[in-house]
Protein backbone atom coordinates (compact mmCIF):
# COMPACT_ATOMS: atom_id res chain seq x y z
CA UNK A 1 134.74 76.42 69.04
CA UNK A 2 131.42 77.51 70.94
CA UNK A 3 130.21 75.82 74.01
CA UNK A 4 127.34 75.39 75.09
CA UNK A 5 126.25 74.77 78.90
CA UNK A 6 124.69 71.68 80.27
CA UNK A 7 121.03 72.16 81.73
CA UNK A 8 122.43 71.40 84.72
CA UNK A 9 124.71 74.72 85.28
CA UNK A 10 122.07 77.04 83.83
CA UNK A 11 120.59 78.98 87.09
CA UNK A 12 117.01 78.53 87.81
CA UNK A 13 114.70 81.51 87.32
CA UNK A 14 114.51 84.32 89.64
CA UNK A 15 110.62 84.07 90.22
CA UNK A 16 108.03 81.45 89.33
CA UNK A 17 104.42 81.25 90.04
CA UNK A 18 103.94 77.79 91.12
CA UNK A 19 101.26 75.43 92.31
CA UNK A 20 101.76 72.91 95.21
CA UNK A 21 99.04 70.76 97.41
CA UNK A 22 98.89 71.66 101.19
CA UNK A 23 96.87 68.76 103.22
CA UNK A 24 93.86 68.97 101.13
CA UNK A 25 93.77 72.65 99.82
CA UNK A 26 95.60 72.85 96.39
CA UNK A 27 97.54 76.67 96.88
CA UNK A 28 99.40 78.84 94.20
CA UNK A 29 102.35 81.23 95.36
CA UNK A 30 105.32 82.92 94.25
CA UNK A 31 108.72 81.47 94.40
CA UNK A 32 112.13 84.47 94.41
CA UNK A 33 115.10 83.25 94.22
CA UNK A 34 118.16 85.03 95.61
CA UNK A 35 121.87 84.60 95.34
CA UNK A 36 121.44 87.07 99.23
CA UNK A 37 119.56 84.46 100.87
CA UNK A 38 120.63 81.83 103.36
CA UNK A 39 116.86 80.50 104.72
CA UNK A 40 113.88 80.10 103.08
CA UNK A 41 111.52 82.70 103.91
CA UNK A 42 107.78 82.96 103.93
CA UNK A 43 105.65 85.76 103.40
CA UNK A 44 101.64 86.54 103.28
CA UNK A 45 100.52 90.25 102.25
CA UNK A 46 97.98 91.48 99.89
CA UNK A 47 99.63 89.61 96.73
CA UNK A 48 99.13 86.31 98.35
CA UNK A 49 102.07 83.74 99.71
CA UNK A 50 105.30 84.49 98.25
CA UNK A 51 108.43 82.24 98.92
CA UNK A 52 111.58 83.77 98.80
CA UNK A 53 114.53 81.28 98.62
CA UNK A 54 118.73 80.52 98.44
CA UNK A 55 119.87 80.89 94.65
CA UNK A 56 120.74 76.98 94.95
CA UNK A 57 118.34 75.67 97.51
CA UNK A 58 116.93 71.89 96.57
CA UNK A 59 113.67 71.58 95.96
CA UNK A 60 113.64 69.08 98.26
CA UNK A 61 114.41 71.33 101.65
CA UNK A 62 111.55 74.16 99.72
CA UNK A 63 109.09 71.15 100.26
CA UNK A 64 110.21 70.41 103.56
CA UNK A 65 109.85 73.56 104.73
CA UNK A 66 106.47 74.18 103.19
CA UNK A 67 105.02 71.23 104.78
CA UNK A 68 106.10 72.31 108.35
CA UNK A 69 104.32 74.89 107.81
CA UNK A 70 101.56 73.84 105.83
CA UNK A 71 99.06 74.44 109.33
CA UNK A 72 100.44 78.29 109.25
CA UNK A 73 100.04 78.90 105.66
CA UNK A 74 96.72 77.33 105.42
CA UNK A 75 95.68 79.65 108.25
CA UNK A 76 97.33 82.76 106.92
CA UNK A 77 95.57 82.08 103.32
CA UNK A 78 92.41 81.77 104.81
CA UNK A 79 92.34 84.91 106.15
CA UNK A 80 93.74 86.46 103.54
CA UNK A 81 91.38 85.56 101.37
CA UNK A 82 88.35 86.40 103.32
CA UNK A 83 89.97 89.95 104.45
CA UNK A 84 90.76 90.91 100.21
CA UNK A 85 88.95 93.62 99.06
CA UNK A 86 87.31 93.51 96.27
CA UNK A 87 87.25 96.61 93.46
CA UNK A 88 83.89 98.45 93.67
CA UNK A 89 81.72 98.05 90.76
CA UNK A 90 80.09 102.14 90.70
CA UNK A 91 76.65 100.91 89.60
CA UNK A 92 73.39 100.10 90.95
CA UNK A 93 73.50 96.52 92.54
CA UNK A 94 77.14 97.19 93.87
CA UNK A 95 78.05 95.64 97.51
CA UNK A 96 79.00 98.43 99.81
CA UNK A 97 80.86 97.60 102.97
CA UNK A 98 79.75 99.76 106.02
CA UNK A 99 80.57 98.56 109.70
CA UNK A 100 81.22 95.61 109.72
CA UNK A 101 78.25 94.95 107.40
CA UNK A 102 77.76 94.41 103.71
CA UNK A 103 74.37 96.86 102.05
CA UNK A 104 73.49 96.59 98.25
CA UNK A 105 73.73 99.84 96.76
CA UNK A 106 70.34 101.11 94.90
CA UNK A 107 70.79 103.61 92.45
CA UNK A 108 67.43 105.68 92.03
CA UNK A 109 66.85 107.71 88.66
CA UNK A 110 64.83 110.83 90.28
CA UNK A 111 64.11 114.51 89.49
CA UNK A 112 65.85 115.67 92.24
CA UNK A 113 68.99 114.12 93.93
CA UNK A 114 69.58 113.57 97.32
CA UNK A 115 72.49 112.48 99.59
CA UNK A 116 73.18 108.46 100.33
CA UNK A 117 70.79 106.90 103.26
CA UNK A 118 70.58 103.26 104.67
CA UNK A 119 67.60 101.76 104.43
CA UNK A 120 67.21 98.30 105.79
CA UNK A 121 69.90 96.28 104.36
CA UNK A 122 70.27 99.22 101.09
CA UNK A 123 72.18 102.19 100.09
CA UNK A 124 69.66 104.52 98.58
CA UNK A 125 71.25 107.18 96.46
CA UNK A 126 68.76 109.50 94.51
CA UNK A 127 70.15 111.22 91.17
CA UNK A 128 68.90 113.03 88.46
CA UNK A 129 70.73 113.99 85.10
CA UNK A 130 73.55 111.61 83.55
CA UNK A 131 73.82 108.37 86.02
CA UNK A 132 77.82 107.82 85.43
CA UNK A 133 79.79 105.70 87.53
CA UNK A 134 82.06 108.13 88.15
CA UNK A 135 79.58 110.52 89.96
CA UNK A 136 78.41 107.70 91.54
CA UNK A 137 81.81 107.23 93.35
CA UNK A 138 82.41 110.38 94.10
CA UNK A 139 78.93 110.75 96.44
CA UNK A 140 79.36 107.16 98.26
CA UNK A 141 83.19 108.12 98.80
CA UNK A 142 82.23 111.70 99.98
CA UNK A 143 79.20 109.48 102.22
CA UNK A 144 81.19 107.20 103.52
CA UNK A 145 84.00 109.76 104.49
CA UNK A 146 81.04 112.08 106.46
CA UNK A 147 79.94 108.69 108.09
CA UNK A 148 83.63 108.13 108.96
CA UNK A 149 84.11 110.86 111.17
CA UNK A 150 80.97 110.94 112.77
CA UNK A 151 81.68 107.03 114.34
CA UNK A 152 85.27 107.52 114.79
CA UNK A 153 84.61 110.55 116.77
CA UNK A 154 81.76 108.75 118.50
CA UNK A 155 84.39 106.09 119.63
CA UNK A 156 86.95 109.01 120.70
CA UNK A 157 84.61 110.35 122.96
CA UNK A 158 83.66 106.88 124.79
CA UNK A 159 87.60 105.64 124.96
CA UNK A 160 89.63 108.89 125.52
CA UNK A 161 88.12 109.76 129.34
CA UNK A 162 88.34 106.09 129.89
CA UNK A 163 92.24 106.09 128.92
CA UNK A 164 92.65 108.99 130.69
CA UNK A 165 94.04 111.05 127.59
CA UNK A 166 93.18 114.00 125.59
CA UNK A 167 93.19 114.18 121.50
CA UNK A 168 93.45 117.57 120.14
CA UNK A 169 92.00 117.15 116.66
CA UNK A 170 90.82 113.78 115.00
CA UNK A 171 90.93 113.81 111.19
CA UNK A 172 90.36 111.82 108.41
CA UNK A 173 93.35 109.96 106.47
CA UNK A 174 93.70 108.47 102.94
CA UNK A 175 97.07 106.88 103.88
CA UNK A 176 97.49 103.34 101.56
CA UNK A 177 98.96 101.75 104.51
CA UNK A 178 98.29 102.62 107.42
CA UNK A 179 94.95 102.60 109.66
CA UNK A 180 95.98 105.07 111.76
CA UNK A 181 98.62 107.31 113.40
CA UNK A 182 99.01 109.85 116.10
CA UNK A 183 101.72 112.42 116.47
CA UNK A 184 103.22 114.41 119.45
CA UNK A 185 100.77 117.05 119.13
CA UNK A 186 97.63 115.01 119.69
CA UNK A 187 96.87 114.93 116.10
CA UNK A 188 95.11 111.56 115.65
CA UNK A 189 94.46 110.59 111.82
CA UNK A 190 92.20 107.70 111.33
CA UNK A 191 92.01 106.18 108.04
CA UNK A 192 88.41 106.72 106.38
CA UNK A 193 88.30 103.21 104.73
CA UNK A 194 88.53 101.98 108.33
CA UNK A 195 84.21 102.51 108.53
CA UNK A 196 84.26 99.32 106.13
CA UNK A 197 85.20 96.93 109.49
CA UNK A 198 83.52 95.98 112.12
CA UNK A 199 83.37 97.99 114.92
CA UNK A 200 85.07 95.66 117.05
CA UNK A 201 88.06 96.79 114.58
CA UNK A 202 87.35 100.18 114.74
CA UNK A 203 87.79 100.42 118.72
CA UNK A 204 90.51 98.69 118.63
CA UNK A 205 92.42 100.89 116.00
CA UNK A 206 90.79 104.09 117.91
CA UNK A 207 92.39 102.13 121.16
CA UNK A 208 95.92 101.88 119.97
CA UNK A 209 95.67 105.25 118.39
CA UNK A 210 95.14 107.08 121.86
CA UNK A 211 97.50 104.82 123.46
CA UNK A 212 100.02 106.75 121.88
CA UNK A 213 99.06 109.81 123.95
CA UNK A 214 100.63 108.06 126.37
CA UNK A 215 103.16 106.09 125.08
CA UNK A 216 104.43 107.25 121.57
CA UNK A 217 105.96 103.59 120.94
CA UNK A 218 105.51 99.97 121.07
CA UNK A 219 106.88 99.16 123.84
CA UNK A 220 105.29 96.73 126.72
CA UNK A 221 103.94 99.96 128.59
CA UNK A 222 102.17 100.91 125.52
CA UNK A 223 100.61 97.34 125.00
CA UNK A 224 99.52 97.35 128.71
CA UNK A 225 97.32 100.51 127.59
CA UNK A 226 96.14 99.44 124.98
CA UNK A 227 95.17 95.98 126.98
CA UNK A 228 93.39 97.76 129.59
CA UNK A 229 91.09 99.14 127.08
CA UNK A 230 90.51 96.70 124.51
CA UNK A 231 91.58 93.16 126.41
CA UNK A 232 91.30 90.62 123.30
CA UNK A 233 93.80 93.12 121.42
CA UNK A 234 95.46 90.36 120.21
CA UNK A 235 93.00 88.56 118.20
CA UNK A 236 91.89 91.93 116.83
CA UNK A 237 95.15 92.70 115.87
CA UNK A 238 95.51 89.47 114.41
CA UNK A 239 92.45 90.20 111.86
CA UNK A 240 93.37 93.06 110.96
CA UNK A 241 96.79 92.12 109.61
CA UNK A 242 95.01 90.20 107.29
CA UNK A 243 92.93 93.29 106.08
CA UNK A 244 93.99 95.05 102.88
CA UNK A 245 94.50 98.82 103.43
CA UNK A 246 91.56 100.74 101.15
């Protein structure tokens, strides 16, 4: 004879996507399930808010738990939201992030092509022959990498004398997650999609990369030096946390 289980003993699914109403903002998120688990766990990253959860936990103590912190997820979101970045659309009329700022790219059919230039609150780039999104890509990457170095260089030369340390080479980085880095040498590598923040940003993740000239770690003595350059630190850090990578 074949049995069959009650609903009640079948285990609930490993991940959901669910829906749920926080004060008066209606949110989605991911529920995980795990058999590992002892707390409920919340977590905010470039997918959005997952929940990660005891195999067997009521649904009761999930809603509990997501009410306490409705203030810190509603926060979180928020910023999350406003710091995604959005896929490029290679064509004229395309919003292109620069500093901080946001410029319209202007695609110009010409005879003869020239490199990208800001003009008032536009990207002009000149081409002749086949337009293709592609090529256009390729010239606004290789612009904004050219535009990279030349402010993050800028901002080396203001902050190192003032920090009292010496970079040997600063170079560009493509790194999908990470900013920035600095290694024992004096090697500082500063992440070229970093020109799309404000400058505010930009010192600050210029700041904690030449704070490691001093202090290669996190510890309090390296926060103090980063402090005594850049003294809201915290905030800054803050927002960018909530900034995708790229």
């Amino acid at each position: 004879m074949m049995f069959l289980r009650s609903r009640s003993t079948l285990s609930p699914p490993a991940v959901e996507q669910r829906s749920l109403q926080l004060s008066d903002k209606h949110i989605t998120y991911t529920l995980k399930r795990s058999s590992k688990r002892r707390s409920i766990g919340l977590r905010i990253d470039e997918r959005g808010l997952t929940v990660s959860m005891p195999l067997r936990a009521s649904e009761k103590w999930l809603h509990s738990v997501l009410q306490d912190k409705a203030s810190w997820v509603l926060d979180r979101l928020e910023n999350w939201q406003a710091g995604k970045v959005m896929p490029v659309i290679w064509q004229d009329g395309a919003s292109i992030p620069f500093r901080g700022e946001v410029f319209t790219l202007c695609v110009v059919p010409d005879k003869v092509s020239a490199a990208p230039r800001l003009q008032g609150t536009d990207l002009i780039l000149q081409l002749n022959r086949v337009i293709t999104e592609q090529r256009i890509e390729k010239l606004v990457t290789q612009w904004y990498r050219e535009q990279a170095l030349q402010v993050f260089r800028e901002c080396v030369a203001h902050f190192a004398p003032l920090m009292e340390v010496s970079p040997q080479v600063v170079r560009l980085s493509s790194a999908r997650t990470q900013w920035g880095s600095c290694n024992a040498r004096g090697v500082v590598s500063l992440n070229w999609h970093l020109v799309k923040l404000s400058l505010p940003l930009i010192d600050y993740v210029v700041i904690h990369e030449l704070a490691h000239l001093k202090e290669m770690n996190h510890s309090a003595a390296f926060w103090r030096v980063v402090e005594s350059a850049c003294p809201d630190y915290l905030e800054l850090r803050k927002q960018l946390r909530d900034i995708r990578v790229g």
